[in-house]
Protein backbone atom coordinates (compact mmCIF):
# COMPACT_ATOMS: atom_id res chain seq x y z
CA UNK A 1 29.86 1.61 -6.84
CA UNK A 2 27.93 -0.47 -4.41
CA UNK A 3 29.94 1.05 -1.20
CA UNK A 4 27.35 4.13 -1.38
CA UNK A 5 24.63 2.17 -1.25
CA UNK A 6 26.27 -0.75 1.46
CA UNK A 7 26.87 2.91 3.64
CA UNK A 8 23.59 4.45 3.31
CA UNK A 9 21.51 1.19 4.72
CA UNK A 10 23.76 1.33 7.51
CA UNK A 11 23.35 4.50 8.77
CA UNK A 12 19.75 4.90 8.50
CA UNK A 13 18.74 1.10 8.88
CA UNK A 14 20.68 -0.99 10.77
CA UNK A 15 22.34 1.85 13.42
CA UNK A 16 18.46 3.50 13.93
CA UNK A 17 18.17 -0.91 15.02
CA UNK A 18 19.41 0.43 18.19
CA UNK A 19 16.44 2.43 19.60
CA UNK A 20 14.26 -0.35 18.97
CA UNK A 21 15.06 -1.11 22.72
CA UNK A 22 12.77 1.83 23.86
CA UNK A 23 9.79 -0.57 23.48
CA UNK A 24 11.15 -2.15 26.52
CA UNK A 25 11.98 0.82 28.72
CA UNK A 26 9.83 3.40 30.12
CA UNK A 27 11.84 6.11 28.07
CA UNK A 28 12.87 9.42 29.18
CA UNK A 29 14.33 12.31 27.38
CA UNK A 30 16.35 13.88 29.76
CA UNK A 31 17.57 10.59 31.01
CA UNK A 32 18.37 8.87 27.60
CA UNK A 33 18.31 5.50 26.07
CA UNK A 34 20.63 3.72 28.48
CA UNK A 35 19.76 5.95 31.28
CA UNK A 36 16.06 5.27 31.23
CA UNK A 37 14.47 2.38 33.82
CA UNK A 38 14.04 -1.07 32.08
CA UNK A 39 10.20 -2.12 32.24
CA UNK A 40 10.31 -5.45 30.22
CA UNK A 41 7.07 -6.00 28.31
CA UNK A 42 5.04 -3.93 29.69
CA UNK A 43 4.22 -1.55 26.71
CA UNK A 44 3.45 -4.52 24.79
CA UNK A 45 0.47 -5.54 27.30
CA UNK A 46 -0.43 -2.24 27.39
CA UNK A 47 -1.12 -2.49 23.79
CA UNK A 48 -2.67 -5.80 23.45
CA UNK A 49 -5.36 -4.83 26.18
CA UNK A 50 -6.19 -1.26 24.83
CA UNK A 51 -9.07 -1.12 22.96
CA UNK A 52 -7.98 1.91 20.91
CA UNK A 53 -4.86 -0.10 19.48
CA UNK A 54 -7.37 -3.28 18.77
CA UNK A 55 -9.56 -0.91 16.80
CA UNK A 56 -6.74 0.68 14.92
CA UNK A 57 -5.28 -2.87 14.05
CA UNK A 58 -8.53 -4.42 12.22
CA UNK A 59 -8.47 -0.81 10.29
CA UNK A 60 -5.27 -1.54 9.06
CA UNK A 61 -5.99 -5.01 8.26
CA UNK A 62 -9.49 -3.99 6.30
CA UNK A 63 -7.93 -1.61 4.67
CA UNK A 64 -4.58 -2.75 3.48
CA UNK A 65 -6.91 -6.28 2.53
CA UNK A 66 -9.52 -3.98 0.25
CA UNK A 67 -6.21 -2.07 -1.18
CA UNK A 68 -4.66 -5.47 -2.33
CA UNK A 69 -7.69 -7.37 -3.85
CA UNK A 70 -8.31 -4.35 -6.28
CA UNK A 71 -4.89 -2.89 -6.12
CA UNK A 72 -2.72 -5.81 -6.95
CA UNK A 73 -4.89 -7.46 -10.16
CA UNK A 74 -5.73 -3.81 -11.31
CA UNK A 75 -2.06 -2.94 -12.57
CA UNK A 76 -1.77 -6.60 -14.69
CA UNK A 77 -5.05 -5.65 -16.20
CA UNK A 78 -3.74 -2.93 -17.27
CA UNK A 79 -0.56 -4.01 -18.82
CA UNK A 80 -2.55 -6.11 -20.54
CA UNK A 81 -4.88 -3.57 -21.85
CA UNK A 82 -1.89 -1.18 -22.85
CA UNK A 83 0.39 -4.02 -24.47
CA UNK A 84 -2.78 -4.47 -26.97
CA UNK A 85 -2.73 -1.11 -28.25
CA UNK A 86 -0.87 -0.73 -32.08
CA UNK A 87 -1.00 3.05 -32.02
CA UNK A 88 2.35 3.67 -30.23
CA UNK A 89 1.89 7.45 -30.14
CA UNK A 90 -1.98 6.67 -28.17
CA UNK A 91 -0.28 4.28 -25.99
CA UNK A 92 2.79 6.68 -24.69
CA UNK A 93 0.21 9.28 -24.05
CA UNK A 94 -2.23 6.64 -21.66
CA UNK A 95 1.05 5.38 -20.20
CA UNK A 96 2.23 9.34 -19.33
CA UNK A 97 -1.29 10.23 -18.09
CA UNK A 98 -1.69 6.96 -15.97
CA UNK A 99 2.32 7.49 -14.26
CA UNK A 100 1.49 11.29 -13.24
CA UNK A 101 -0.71 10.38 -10.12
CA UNK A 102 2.39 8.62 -8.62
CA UNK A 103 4.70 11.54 -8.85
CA UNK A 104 1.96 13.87 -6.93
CA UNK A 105 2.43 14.16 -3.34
CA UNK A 106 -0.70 12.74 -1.05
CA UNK A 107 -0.51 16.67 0.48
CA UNK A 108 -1.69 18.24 -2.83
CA UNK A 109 -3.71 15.20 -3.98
CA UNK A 110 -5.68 15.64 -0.25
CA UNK A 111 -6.27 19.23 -1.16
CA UNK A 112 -7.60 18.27 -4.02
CA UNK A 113 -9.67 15.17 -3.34
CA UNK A 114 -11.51 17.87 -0.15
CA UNK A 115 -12.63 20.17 -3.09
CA UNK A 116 -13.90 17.10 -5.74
CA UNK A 117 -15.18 15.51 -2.84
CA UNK A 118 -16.70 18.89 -0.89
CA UNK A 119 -20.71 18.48 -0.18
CA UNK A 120 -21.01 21.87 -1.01
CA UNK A 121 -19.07 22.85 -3.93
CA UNK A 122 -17.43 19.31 -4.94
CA UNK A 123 -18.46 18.53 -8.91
CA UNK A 124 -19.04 15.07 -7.34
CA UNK A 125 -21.93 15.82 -4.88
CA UNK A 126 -23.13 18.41 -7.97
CA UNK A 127 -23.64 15.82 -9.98
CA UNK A 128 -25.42 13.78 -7.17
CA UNK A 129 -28.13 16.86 -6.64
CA UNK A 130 -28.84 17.43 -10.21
CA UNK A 131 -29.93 12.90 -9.52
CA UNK A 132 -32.00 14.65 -7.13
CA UNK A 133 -29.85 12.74 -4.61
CA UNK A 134 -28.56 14.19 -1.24
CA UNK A 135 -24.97 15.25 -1.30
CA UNK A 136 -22.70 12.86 0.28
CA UNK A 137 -19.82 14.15 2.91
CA UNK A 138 -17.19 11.34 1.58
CA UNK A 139 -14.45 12.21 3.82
CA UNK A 140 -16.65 12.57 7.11
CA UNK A 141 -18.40 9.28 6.20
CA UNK A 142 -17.92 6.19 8.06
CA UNK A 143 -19.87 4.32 5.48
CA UNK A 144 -17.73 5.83 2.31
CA UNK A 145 -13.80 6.60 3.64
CA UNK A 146 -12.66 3.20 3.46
CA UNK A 147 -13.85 3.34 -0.42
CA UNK A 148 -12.30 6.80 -1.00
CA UNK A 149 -8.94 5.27 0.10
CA UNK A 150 -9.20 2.81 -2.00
CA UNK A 151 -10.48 4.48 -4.57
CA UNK A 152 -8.03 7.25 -4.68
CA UNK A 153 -4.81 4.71 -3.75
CA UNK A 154 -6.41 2.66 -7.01
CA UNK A 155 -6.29 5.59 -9.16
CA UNK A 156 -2.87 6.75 -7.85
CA UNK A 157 -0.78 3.85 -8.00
CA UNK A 158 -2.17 1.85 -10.88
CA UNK A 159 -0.01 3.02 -14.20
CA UNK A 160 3.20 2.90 -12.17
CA UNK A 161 2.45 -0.82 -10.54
CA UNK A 162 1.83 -1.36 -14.50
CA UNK A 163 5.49 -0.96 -15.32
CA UNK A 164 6.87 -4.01 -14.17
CA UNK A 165 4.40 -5.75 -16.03
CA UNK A 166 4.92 -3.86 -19.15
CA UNK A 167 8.39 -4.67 -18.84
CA UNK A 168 7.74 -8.40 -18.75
CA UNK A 169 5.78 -8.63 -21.51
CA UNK A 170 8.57 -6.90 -23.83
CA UNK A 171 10.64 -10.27 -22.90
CA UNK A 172 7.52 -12.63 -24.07
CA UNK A 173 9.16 -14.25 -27.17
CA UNK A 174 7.00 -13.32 -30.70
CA UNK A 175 7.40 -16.37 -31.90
CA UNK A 176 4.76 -18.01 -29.38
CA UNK A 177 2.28 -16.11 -30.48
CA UNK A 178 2.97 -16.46 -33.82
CA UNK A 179 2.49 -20.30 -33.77
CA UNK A 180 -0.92 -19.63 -31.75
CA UNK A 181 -2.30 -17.44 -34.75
CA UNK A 182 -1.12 -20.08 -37.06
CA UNK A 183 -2.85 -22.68 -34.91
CA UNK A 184 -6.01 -20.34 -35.04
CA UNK A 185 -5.77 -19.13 -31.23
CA UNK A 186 -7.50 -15.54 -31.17
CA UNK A 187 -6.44 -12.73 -28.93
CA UNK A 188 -8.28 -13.94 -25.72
CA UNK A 189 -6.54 -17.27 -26.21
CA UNK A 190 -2.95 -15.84 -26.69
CA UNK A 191 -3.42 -13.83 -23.67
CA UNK A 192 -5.17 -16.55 -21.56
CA UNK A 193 -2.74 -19.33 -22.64
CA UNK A 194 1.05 -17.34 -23.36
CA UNK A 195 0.81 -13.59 -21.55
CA UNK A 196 -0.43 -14.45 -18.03
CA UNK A 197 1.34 -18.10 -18.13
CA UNK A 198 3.99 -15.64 -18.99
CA UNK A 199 3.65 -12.67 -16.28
CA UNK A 200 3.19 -15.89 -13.50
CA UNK A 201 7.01 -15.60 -12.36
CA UNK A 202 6.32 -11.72 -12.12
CA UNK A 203 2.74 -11.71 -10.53
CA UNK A 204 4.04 -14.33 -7.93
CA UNK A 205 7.01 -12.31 -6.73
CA UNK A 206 4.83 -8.69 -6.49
CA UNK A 207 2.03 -10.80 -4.69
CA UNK A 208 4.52 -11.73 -2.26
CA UNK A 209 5.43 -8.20 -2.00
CA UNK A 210 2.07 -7.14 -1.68
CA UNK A 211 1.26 -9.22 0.86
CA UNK A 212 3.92 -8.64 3.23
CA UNK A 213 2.93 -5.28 2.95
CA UNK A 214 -0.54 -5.68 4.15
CA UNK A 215 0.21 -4.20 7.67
CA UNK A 216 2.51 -1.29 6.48
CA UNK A 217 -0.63 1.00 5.95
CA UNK A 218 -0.09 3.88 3.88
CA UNK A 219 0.75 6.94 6.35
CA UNK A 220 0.50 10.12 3.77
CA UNK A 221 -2.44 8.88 2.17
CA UNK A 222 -4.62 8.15 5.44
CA UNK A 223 -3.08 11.07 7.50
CA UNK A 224 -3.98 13.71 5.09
CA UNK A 225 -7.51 12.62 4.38
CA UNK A 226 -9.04 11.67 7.31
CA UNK A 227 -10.57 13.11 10.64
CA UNK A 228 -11.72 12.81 13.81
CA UNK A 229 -15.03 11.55 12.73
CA UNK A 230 -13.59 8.82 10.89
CA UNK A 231 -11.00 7.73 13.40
CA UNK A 232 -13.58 4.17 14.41
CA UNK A 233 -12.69 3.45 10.65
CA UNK A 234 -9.97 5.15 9.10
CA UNK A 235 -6.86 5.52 11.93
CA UNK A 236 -4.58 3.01 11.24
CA UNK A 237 -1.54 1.88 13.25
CA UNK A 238 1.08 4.61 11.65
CA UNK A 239 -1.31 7.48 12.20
CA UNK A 240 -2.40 6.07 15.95
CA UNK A 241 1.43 6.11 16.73
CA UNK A 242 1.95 9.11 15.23
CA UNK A 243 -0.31 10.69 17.55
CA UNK A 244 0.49 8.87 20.90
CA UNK A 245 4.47 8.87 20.07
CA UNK A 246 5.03 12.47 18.61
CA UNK A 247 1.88 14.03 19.59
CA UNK A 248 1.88 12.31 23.62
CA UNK A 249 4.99 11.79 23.68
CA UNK A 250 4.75 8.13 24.99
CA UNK A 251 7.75 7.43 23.06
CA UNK A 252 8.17 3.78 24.76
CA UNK A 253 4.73 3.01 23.58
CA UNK A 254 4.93 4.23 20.55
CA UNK A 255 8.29 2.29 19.85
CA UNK A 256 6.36 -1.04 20.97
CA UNK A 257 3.48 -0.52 18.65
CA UNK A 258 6.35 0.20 15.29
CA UNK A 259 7.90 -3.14 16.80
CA UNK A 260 4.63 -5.25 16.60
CA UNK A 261 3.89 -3.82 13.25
CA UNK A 262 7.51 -4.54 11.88
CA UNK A 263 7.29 -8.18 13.32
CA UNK A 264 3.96 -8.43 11.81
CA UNK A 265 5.53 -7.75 8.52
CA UNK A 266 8.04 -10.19 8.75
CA UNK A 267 5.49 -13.05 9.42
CA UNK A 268 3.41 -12.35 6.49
CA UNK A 269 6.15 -11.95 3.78
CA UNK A 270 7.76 -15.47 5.07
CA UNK A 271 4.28 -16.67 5.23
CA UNK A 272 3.39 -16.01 1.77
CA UNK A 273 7.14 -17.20 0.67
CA UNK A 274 6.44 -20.13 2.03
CA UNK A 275 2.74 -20.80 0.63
CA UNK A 276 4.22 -19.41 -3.08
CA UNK A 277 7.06 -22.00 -2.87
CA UNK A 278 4.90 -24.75 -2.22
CA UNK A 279 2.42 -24.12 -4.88
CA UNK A 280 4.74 -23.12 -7.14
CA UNK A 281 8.52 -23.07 -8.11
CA UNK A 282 8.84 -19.11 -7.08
CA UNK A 283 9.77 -17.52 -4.07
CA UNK A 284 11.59 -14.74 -2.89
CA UNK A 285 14.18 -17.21 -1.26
């Protein structure tokens, strides 16, 4: 059962490795991989002094930082908010409603995020002019994109990061709370001093996750919302070499910049490992 699984990762992870040698050669179709000239590191130093790959860096940082202080606490609070409701039948319908943004694709949530969003004919910016305030061209704005990212990633993701929590909290043993009614503990008291003592193990591990995930921006969200007039805030590394690798065709380039970003990556997940494991008796390794 696990041969599938063993074969699929090393087709399309491990073999794909290969290419990854295009960031060092000045890469030509015609001529190939092998048959291309070798150029050492010079698409690397042509990223670290371009000023376009600078700016599209901090973007990613800002907004992958933004995403995870409100993204990663928002799906605990959640769980928390959920696993206090009695009425089961309530509680399956807020869990359905709050899993259905996942399972939408970022093309048809774009479409319709333009049309809420529209200064025109959006019901947002309606409301705004009937507060006799001016409408407000979110998606064109470099003072409001980075919050409509978050925003919208927020509302998208948060009932189905909730269902690892959910999960540990069915494994919380009854009997602990239980003895804290009995020694008079009220609800905030249970939850302060069992659930999240509790959902640590859990938290620490998805942190970890989270973090190391800073720099892997999301592409479909980003790509389908934004615009040239938001590029000084909004392009981040997967839609800059998107454009310079598929669009130019600077395919060496573009495999140095996926390099960086992968290394990148690495760094931060063993960095928070490391930081987790000290503090703490969880880790990933």
């Amino acid at each position: 059962m696990f041969i599938p699984v063993v074969v699929f990762y090393i087709i399309f992870c491990y073999v794909p490795m290969y290419g990854v040698i295009i960031a060092f050669k000045d890469y030509n179709f015609a001529k190939g991989i092998i048959g291309s000239s070798w150029i050492g590191f010079e698409n690397f130093e042509r990223m670290f002094h371009s000023e376009s790959f600078v700016q599209v860096f901090t973007n990613t940082l800002l907004i992958s930082l933004y995403k995870l202080i409100t993204g990663f606490p928002a799906p605990i609070i959640f769980a928390l908010l959920l696993n206090e409701l009695w009425n089961r039948k309530f509680k399956k319908v807020v869990q359905t409603i709050s899993y259905l943004p996942y399972f939408l694709s970022w093309v048809v949530l774009g479409g319709m995020f333009m049309q809420l969003l529209s200064p025109s004919s959006g019901p947002i910016n309606a409301v705004l002019k009937s507060m006799g305030i001016q409408p407000i061209f979110f998606l064109a704005d470099v003072k409001w994109f980075r919050s409509v990212l978050v925003v919208t990633s927020l509302w998208k993701g948060v009932g189905w990061g909730s269902i690892i929590y959910l999960a540990a909290l069915t494994g919380i043993d009854p009997e602990l709370y239980e003895a804290a009614i009995m020694d008079g503990a009220g609800k905030w008291k249970q939850v302060l001093h069992i659930t999240i003592p509790s959902l640590i193990p859990v938290m620490t591990i998805m942190f970890i996750f989270a973090v190391g995930g800073v720099i892997n921006d999301d592409f479909d969200q980003i790509f389908n919302l934004y615009n040239e007039a938001v590029y000084s805030v909004g392009d981040v590394i997967s839609t800059y070499n998107y454009r310079v690798g598929l669009i130019s065709n600077e395919y060496g380039y573009s495999t140095a910049v996926g390099l960086f970003k992968n290394i990148i990556a690495i760094v931060l997940l063993a960095a928070a490992n490391y930081i987790t494991k000290r503090f703490s008796e969880y880790g990933i390794w």
